[in-house]
C-alpha atoms as a PDB file:
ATOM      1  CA  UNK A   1     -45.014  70.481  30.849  1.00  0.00           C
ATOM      2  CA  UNK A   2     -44.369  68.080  28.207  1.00  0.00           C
ATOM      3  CA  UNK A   3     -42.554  69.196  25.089  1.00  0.00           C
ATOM      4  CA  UNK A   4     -42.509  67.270  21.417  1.00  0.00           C
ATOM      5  CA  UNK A   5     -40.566  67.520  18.214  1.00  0.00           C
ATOM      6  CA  UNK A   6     -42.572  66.378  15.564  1.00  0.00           C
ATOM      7  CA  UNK A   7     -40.613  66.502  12.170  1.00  0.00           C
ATOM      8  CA  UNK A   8     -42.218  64.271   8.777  1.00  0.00           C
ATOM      9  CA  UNK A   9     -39.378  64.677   6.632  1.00  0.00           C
ATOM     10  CA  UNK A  10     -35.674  63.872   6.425  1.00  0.00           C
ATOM     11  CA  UNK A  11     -33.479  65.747   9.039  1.00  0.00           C
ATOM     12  CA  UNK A  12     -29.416  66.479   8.393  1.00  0.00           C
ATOM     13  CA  UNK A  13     -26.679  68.168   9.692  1.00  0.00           C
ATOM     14  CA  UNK A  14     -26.301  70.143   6.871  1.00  0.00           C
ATOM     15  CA  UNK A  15     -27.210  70.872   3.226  1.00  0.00           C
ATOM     16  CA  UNK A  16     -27.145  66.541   2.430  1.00  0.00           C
ATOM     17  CA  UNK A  17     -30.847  66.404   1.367  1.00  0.00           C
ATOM     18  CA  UNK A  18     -30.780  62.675   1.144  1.00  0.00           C
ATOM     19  CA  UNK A  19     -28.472  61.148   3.923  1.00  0.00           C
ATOM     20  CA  UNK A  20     -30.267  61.514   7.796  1.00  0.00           C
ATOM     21  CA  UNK A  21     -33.069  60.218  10.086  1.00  0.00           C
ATOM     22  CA  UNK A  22     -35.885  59.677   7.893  1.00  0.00           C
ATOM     23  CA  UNK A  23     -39.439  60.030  10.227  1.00  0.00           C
ATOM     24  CA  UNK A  24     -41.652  60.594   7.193  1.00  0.00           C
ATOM     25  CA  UNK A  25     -43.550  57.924   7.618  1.00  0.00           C
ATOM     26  CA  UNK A  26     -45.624  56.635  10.667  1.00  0.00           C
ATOM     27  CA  UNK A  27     -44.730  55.106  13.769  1.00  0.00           C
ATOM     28  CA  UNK A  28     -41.245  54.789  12.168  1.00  0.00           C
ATOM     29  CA  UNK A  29     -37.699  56.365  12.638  1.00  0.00           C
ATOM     30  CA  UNK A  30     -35.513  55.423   9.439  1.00  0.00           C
ATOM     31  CA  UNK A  31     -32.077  56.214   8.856  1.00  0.00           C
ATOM     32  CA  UNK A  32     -31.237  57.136   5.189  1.00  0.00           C
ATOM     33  CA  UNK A  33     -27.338  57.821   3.259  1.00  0.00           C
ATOM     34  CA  UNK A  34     -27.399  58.497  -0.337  1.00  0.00           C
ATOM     35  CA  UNK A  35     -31.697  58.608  -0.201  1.00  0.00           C
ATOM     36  CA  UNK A  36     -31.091  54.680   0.676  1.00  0.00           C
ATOM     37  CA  UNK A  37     -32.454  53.209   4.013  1.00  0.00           C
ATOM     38  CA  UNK A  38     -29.813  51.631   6.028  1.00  0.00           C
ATOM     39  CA  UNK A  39     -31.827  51.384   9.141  1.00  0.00           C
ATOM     40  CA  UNK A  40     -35.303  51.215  10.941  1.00  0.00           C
ATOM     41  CA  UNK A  41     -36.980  50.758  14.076  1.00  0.00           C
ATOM     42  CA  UNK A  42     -40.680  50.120  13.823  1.00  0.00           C
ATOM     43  CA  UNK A  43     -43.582  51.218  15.806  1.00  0.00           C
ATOM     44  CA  UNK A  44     -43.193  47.663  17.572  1.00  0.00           C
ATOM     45  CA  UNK A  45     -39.426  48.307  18.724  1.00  0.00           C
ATOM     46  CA  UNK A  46     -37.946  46.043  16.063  1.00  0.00           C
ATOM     47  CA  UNK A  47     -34.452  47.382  14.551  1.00  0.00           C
ATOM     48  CA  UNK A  48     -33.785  46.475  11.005  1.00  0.00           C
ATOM     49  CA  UNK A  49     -30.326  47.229   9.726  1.00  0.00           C
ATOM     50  CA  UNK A  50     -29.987  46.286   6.184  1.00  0.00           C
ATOM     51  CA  UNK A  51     -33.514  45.424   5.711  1.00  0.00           C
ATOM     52  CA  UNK A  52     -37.027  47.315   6.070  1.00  0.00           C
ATOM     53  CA  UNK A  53     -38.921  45.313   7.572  1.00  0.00           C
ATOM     54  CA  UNK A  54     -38.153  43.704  10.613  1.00  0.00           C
ATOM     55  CA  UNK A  55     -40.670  41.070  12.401  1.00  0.00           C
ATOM     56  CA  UNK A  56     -37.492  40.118  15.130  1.00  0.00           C
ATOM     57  CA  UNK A  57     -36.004  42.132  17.693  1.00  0.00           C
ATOM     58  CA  UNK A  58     -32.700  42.907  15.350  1.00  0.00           C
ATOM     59  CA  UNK A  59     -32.896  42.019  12.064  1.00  0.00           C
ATOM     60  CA  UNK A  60     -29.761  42.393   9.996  1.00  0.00           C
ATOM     61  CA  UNK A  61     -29.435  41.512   6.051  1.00  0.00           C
ATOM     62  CA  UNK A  62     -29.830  42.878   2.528  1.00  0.00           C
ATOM     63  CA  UNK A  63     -32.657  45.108   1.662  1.00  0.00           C
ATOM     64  CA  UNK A  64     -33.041  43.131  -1.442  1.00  0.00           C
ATOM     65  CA  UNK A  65     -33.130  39.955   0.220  1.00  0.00           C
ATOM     66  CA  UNK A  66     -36.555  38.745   0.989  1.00  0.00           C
ATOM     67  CA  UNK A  67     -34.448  37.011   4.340  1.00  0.00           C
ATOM     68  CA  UNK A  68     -32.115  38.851   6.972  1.00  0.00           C
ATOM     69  CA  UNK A  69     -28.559  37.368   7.376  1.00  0.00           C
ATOM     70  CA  UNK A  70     -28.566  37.561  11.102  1.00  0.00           C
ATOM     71  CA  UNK A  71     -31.479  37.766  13.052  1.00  0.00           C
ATOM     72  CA  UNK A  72     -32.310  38.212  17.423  1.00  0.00           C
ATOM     73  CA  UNK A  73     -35.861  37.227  18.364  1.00  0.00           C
ATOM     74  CA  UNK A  74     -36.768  37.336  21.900  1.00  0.00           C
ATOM     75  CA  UNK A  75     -40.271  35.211  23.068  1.00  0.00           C
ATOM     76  CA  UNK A  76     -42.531  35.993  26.399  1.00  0.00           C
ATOM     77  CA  UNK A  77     -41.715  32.488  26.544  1.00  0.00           C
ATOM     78  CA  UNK A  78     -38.123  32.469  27.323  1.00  0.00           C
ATOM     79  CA  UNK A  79     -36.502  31.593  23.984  1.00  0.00           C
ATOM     80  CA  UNK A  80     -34.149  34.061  22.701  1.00  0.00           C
ATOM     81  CA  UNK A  81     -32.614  32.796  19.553  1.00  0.00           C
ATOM     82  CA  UNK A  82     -30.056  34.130  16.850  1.00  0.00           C
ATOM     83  CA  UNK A  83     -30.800  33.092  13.404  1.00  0.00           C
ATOM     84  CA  UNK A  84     -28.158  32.576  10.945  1.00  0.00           C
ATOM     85  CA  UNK A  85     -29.364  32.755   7.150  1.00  0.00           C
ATOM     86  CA  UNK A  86     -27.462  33.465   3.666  1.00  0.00           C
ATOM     87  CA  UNK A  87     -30.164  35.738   2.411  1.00  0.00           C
ATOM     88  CA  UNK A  88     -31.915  32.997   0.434  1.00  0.00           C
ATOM     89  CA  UNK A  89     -35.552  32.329   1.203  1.00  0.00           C
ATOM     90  CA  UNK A  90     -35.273  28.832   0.586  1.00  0.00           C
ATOM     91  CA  UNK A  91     -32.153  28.244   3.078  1.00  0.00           C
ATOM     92  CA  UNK A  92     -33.403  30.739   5.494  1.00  0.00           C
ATOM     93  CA  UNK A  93     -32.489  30.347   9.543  1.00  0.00           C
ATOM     94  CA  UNK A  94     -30.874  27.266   8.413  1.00  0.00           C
ATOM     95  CA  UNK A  95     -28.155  27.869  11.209  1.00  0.00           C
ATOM     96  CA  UNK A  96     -29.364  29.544  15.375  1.00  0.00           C
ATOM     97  CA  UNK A  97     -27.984  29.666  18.584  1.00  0.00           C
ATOM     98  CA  UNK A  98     -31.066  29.374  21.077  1.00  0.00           C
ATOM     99  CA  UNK A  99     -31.058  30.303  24.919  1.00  0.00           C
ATOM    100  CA  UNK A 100     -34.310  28.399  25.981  1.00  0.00           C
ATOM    101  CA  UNK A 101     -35.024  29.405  29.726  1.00  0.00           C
ATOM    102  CA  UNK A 102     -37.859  26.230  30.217  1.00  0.00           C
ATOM    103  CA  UNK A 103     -34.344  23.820  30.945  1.00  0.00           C
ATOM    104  CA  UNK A 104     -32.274  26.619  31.135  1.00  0.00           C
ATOM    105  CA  UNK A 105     -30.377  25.326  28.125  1.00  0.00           C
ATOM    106  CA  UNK A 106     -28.068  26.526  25.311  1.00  0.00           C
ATOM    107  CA  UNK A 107     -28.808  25.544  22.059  1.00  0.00           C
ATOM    108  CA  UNK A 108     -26.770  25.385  18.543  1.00  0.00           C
ATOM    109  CA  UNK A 109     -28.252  24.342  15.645  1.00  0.00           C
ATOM    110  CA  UNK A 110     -26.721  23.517  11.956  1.00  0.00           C
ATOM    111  CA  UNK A 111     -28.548  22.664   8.726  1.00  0.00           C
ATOM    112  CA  UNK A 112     -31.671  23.185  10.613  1.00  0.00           C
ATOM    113  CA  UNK A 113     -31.226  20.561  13.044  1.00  0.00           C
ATOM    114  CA  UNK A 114     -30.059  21.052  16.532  1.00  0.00           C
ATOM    115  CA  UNK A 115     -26.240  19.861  16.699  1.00  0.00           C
ATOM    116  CA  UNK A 116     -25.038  20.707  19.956  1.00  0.00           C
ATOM    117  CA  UNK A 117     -26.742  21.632  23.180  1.00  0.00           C
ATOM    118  CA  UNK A 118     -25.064  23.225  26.791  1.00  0.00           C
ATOM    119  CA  UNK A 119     -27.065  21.893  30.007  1.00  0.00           C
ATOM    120  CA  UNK A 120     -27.754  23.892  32.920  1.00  0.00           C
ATOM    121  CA  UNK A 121     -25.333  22.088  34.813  1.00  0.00           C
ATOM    122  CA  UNK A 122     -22.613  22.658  31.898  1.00  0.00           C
ATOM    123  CA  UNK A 123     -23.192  19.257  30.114  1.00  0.00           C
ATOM    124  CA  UNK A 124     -22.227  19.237  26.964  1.00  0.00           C
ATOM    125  CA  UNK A 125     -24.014  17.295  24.332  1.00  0.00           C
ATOM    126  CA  UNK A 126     -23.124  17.327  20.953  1.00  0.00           C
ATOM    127  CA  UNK A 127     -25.221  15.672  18.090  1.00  0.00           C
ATOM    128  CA  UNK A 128     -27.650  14.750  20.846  1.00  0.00           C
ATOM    129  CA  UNK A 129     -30.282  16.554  22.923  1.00  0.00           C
ATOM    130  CA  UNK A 130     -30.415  14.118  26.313  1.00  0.00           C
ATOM    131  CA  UNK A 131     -28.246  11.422  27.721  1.00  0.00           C
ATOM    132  CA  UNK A 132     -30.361   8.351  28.558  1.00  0.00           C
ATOM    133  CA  UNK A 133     -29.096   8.126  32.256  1.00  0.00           C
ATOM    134  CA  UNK A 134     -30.521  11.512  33.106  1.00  0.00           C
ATOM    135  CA  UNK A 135     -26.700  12.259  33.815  1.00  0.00           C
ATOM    136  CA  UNK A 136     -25.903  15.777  32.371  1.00  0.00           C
ATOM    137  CA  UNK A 137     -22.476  16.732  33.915  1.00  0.00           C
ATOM    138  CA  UNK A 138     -20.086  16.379  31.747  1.00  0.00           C
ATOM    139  CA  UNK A 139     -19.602  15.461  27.476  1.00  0.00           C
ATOM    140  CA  UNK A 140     -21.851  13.602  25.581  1.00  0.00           C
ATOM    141  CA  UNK A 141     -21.185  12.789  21.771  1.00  0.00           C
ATOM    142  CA  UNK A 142     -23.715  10.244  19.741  1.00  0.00           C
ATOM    143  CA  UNK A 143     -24.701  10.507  15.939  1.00  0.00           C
ATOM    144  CA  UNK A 144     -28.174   9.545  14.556  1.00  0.00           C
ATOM    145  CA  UNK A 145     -27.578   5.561  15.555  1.00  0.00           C
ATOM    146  CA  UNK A 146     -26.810   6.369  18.610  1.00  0.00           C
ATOM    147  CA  UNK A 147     -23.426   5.451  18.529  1.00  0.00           C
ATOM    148  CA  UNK A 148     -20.673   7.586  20.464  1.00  0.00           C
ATOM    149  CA  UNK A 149     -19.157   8.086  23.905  1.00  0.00           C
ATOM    150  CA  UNK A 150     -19.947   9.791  26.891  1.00  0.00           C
ATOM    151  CA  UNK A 151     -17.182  11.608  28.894  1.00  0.00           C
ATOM    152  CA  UNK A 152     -18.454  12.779  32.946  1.00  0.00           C
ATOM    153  CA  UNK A 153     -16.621  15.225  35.244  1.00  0.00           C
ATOM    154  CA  UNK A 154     -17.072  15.834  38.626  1.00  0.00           C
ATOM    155  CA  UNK A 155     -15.177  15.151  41.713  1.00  0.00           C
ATOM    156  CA  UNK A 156     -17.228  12.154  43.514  1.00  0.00           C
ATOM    157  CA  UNK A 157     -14.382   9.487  44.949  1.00  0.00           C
ATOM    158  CA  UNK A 158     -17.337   6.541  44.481  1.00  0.00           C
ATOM    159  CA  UNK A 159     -17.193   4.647  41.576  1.00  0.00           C
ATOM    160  CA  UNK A 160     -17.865   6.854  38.757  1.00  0.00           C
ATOM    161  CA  UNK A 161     -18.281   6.280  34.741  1.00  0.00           C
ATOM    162  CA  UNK A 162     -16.174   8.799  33.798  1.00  0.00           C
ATOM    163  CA  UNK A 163     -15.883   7.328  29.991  1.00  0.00           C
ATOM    164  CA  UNK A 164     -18.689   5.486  28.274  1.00  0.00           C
ATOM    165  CA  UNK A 165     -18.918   3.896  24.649  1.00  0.00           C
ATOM    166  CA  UNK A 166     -22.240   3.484  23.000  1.00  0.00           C
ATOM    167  CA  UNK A 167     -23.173   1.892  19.658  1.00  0.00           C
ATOM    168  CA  UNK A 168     -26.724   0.358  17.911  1.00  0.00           C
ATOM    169  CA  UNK A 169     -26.378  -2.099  20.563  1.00  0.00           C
ATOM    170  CA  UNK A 170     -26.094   0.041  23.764  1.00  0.00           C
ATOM    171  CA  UNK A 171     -23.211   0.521  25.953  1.00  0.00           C
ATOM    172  CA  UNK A 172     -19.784  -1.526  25.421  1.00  0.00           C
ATOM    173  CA  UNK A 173     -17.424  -0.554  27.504  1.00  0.00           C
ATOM    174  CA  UNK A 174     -16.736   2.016  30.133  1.00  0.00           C
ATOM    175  CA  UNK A 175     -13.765   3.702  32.211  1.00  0.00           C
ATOM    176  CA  UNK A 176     -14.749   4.285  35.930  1.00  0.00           C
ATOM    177  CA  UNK A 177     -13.129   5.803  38.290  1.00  0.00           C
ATOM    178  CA  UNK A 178     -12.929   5.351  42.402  1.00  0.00           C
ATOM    179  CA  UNK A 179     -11.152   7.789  44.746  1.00  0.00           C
ATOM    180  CA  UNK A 180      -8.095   5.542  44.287  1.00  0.00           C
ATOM    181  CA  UNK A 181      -8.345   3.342  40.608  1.00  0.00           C
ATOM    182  CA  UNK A 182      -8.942   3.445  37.466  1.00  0.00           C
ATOM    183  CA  UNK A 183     -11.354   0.941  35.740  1.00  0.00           C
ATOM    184  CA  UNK A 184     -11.017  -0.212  32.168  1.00  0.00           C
ATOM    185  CA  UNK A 185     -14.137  -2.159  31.507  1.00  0.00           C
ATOM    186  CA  UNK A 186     -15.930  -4.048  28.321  1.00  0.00           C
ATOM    187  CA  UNK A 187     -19.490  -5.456  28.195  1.00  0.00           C
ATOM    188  CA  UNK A 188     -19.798  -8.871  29.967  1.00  0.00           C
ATOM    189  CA  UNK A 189     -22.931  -9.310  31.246  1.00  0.00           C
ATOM    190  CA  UNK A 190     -23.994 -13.188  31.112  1.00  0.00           C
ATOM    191  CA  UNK A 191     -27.641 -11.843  29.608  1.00  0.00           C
ATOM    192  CA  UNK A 192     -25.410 -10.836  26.363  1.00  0.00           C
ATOM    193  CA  UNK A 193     -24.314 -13.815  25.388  1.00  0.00           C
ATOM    194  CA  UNK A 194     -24.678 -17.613  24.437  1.00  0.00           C
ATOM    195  CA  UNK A 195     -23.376 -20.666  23.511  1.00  0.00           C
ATOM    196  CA  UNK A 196     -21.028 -20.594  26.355  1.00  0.00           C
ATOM    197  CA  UNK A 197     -18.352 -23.137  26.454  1.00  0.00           C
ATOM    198  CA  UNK A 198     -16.078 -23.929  29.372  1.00  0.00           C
ATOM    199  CA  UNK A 199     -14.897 -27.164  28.231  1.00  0.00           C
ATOM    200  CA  UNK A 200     -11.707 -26.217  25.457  1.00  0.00           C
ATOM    201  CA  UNK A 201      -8.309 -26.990  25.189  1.00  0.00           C
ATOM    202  CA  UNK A 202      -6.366 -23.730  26.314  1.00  0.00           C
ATOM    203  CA  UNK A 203      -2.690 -25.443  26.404  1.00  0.00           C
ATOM    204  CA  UNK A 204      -2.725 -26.234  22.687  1.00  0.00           C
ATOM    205  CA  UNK A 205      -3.557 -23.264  21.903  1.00  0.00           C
ATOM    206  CA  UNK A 206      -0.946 -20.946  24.664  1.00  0.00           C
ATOM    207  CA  UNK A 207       1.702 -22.964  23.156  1.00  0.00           C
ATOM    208  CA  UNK A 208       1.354 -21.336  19.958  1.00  0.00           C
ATOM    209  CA  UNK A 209       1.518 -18.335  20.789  1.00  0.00           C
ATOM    210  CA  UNK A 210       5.392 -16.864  20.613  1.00  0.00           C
ATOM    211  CA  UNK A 211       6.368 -13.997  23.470  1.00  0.00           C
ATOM    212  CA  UNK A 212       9.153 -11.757  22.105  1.00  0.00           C
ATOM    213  CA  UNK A 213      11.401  -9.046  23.586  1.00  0.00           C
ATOM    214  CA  UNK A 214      11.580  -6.381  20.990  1.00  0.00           C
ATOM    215  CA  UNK A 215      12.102  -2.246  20.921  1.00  0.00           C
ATOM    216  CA  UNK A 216      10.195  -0.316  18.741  1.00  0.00           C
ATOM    217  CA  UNK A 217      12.322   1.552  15.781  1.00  0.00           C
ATOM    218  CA  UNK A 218      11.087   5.079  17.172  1.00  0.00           C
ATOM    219  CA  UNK A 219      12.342   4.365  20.644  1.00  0.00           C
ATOM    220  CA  UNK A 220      15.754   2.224  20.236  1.00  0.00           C
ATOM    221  CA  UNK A 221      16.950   2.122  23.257  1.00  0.00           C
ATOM    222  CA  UNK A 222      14.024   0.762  25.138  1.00  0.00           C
ATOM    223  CA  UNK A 223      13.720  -2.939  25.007  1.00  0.00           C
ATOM    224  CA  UNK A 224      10.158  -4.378  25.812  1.00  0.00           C
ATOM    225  CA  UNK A 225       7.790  -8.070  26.782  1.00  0.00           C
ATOM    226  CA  UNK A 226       5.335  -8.087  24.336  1.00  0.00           C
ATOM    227  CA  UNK A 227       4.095 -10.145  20.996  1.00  0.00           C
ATOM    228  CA  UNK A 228       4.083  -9.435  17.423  1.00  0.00           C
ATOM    229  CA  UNK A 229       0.452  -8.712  16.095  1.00  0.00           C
ATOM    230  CA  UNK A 230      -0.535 -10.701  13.210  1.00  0.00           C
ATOM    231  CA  UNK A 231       1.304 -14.329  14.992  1.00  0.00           C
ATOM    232  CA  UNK A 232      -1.253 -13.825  17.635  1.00  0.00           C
ATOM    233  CA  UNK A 233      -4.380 -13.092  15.283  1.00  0.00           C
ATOM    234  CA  UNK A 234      -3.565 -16.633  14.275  1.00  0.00           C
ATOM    235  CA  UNK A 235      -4.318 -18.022  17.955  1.00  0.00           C
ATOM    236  CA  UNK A 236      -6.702 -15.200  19.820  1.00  0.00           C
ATOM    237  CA  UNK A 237      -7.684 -13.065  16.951  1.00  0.00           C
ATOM    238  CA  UNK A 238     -10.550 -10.650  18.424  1.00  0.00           C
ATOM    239  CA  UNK A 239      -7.380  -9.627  21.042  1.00  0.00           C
ATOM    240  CA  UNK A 240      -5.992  -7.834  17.265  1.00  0.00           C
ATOM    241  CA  UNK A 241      -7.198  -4.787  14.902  1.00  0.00           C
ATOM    242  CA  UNK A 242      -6.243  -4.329  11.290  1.00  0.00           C
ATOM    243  CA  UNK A 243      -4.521  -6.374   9.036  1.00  0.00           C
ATOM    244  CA  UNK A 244      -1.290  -7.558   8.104  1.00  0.00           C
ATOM    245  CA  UNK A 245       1.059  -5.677   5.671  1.00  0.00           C
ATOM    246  CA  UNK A 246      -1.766  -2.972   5.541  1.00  0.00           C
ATOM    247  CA  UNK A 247      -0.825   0.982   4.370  1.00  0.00           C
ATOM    248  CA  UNK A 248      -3.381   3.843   3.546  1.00  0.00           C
ATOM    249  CA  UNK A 249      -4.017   5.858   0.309  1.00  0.00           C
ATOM    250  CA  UNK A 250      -0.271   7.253   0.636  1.00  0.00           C
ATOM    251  CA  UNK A 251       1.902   4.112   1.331  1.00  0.00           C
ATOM    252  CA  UNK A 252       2.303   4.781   5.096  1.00  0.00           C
ATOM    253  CA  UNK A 253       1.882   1.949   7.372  1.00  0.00           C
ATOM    254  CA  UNK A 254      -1.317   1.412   8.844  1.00  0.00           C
ATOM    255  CA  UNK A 255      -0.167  -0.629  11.709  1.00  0.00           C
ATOM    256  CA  UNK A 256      -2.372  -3.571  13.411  1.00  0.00           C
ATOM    257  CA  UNK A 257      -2.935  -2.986  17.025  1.00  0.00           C
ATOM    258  CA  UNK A 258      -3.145  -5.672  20.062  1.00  0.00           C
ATOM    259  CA  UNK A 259      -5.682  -5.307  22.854  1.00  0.00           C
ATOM    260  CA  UNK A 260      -3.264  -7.667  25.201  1.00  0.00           C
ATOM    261  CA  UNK A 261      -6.597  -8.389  28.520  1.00  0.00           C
ATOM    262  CA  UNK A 262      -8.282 -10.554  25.204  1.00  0.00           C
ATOM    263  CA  UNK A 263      -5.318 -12.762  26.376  1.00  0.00           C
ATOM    264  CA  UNK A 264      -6.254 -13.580  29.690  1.00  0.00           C
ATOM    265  CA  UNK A 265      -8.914 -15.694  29.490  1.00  0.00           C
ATOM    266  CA  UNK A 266      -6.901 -18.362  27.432  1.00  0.00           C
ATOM    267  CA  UNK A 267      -3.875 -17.921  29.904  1.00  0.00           C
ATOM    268  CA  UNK A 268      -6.010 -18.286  32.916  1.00  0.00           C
ATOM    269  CA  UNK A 269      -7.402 -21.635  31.149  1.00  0.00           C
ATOM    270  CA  UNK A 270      -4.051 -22.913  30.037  1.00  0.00           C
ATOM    271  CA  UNK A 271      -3.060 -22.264  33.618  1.00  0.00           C
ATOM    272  CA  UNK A 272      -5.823 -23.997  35.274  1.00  0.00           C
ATOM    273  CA  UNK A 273      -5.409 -27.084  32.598  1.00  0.00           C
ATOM    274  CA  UNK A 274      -1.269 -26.610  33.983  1.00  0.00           C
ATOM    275  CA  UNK A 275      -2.773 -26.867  37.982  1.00  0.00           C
ATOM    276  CA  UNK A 276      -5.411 -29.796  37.294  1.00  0.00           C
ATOM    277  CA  UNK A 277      -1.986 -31.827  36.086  1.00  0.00           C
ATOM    278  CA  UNK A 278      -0.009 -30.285  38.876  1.00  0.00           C
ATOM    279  CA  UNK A 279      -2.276 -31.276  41.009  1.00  0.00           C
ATOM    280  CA  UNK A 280      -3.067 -35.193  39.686  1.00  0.00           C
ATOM    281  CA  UNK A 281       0.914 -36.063  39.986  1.00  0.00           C
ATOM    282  CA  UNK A 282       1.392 -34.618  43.246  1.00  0.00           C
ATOM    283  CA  UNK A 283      -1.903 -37.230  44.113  1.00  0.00           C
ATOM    284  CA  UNK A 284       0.218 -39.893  42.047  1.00  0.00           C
ATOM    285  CA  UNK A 285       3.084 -39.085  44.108  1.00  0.00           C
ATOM    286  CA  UNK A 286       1.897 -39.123  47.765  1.00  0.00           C
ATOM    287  CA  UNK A 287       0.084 -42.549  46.900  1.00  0.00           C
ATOM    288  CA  UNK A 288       3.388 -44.060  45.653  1.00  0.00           C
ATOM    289  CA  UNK A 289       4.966 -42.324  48.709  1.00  0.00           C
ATOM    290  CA  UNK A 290       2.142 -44.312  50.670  1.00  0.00           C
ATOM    291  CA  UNK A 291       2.407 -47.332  49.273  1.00  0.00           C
END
């Protein structure tokens, strides 16, 4: 035997004629303090707290905002978002969090725009919504230029990018990994370049440069091999960053860094230049010894 309660007005817990659940009008169950709605559900299962009409799942906000500040939507086709608005019409939703089941992926989004994204496979891409080498372990951070890095994970002991830079101009550098080494690696494919030159004089230019033994002032008591920065910009100058004498906006030193591997491509041709000669006396010498 089924049994019903039907009741069209306000019902309380006492004599409070205007705070209790409100079921006056159809297909909905209000609840009212102070004769004010705080909350609905509607005759389509949508809760509204803080506003009256709900079109989401849970829709939470200010009853005299035309926009809810926090809103849960589920869709038949596996979305389930969060919206994120101020209460302004115009900025409305501007920030979500969506779970989209086609991808099975996690997705934050800022200003409208998606900014950050969680793979499946716990990728994390941020500012980005793919990474081009249908890799998605691990971090991936670009802007609009495409510009950024890429950091993997995993625990594969065959050479591995674990650390990739990207600019306008594609990849430029990468740290891989085997089971055993570390790689350190910058663009220098032959299909990147031109005007290549293999006839200079390396020995002029080695002898310039001035090795020094130094410590730095922070660590006194350890004495290092090594060259000052802005002597060598003088002789290999892409091997340096920054300039000389340079501080920032408070006076601090902002100090010029060496990348010291742009070096060995002049020492190995200074040293081959060193083993050509080496190698025309000792011909001098045996024919004289011949002779």
């Amino acid at each position: 035997m089924a049994s019903e309660i039907k009741v069209d007005t306000i019902v309380n817990a006492g004599g409070d004629n205007d705070s209790g659940i409100d079921l006056s009008t159809n297909d909905v169950v209000a609840v009212k303090t102070a004769n004010t709605e705080r909350m609905r559900v509607d005759a389509s299962g949508n809760v509204g707290i803080g506003n009256t009409s709900p079109d989401q799942l849970l829709n939470l906000g200010n009853t005299s905002s035309s926009q809810p500040i926090l809103q849960f939507l589920s869709s038949t086709s596996g979305a389930n978002t969060i919206h994120f608005g101020d209460g302004s019409s115009a900025d409305a939703y501007r920030g979500y969090i969506n779970y989209a089941h086609n991808g099975d992926n996690l997705q934050f989004a800022t200003a409208g725009s998606e900014a950050m994204r969680i793979t499946d496979s716990g990728g994390l891409f941020i500012s980005c919504t793919s990474e081009p080498s249908n890799t998605t372990s691990g971090i991936f951070l670009r802007d609009n230029s495409e510009g950024g890095c890429k950091f993997s994970r995993g625990n594969a002991t065959s050479l591995t990018t674990m650390l990739e830079f990207l600019n306008g101009n594609g990849s430029v550098g990468t740290i891989k990994t085997t089971g055993t080494s570390t790689q350190f690696n910058t663009s220098s494919d032959y299909r990147l370049k031109e005007n290549v030159v293999t006839d200079w004089d390396a020995t002029t230019r080695l002898k310039q440069l001035k090795p020094s033994r130094f410590n730095f002032i922070a660590d006194a008591n350890t004495t290092l091999d090594g060259f000052i920065a802005h002597e060598v910009a003088n002789v290999v100058p892409e091997s340096i960053s920054g300039d000389k004498d340079a501080v920032d906006a408070d006076g601090n030193i902002d100090p010029q860094g060496i990348d010291q591997s742009k070096l060995v491509p002049l020492l190995t041709k200074a040293l081959q230049e060193a083993v050509a000669k080496i190698e025309t006396l000792e011909a001098r010498i045996t024919a004289l010894e011949s002779e």
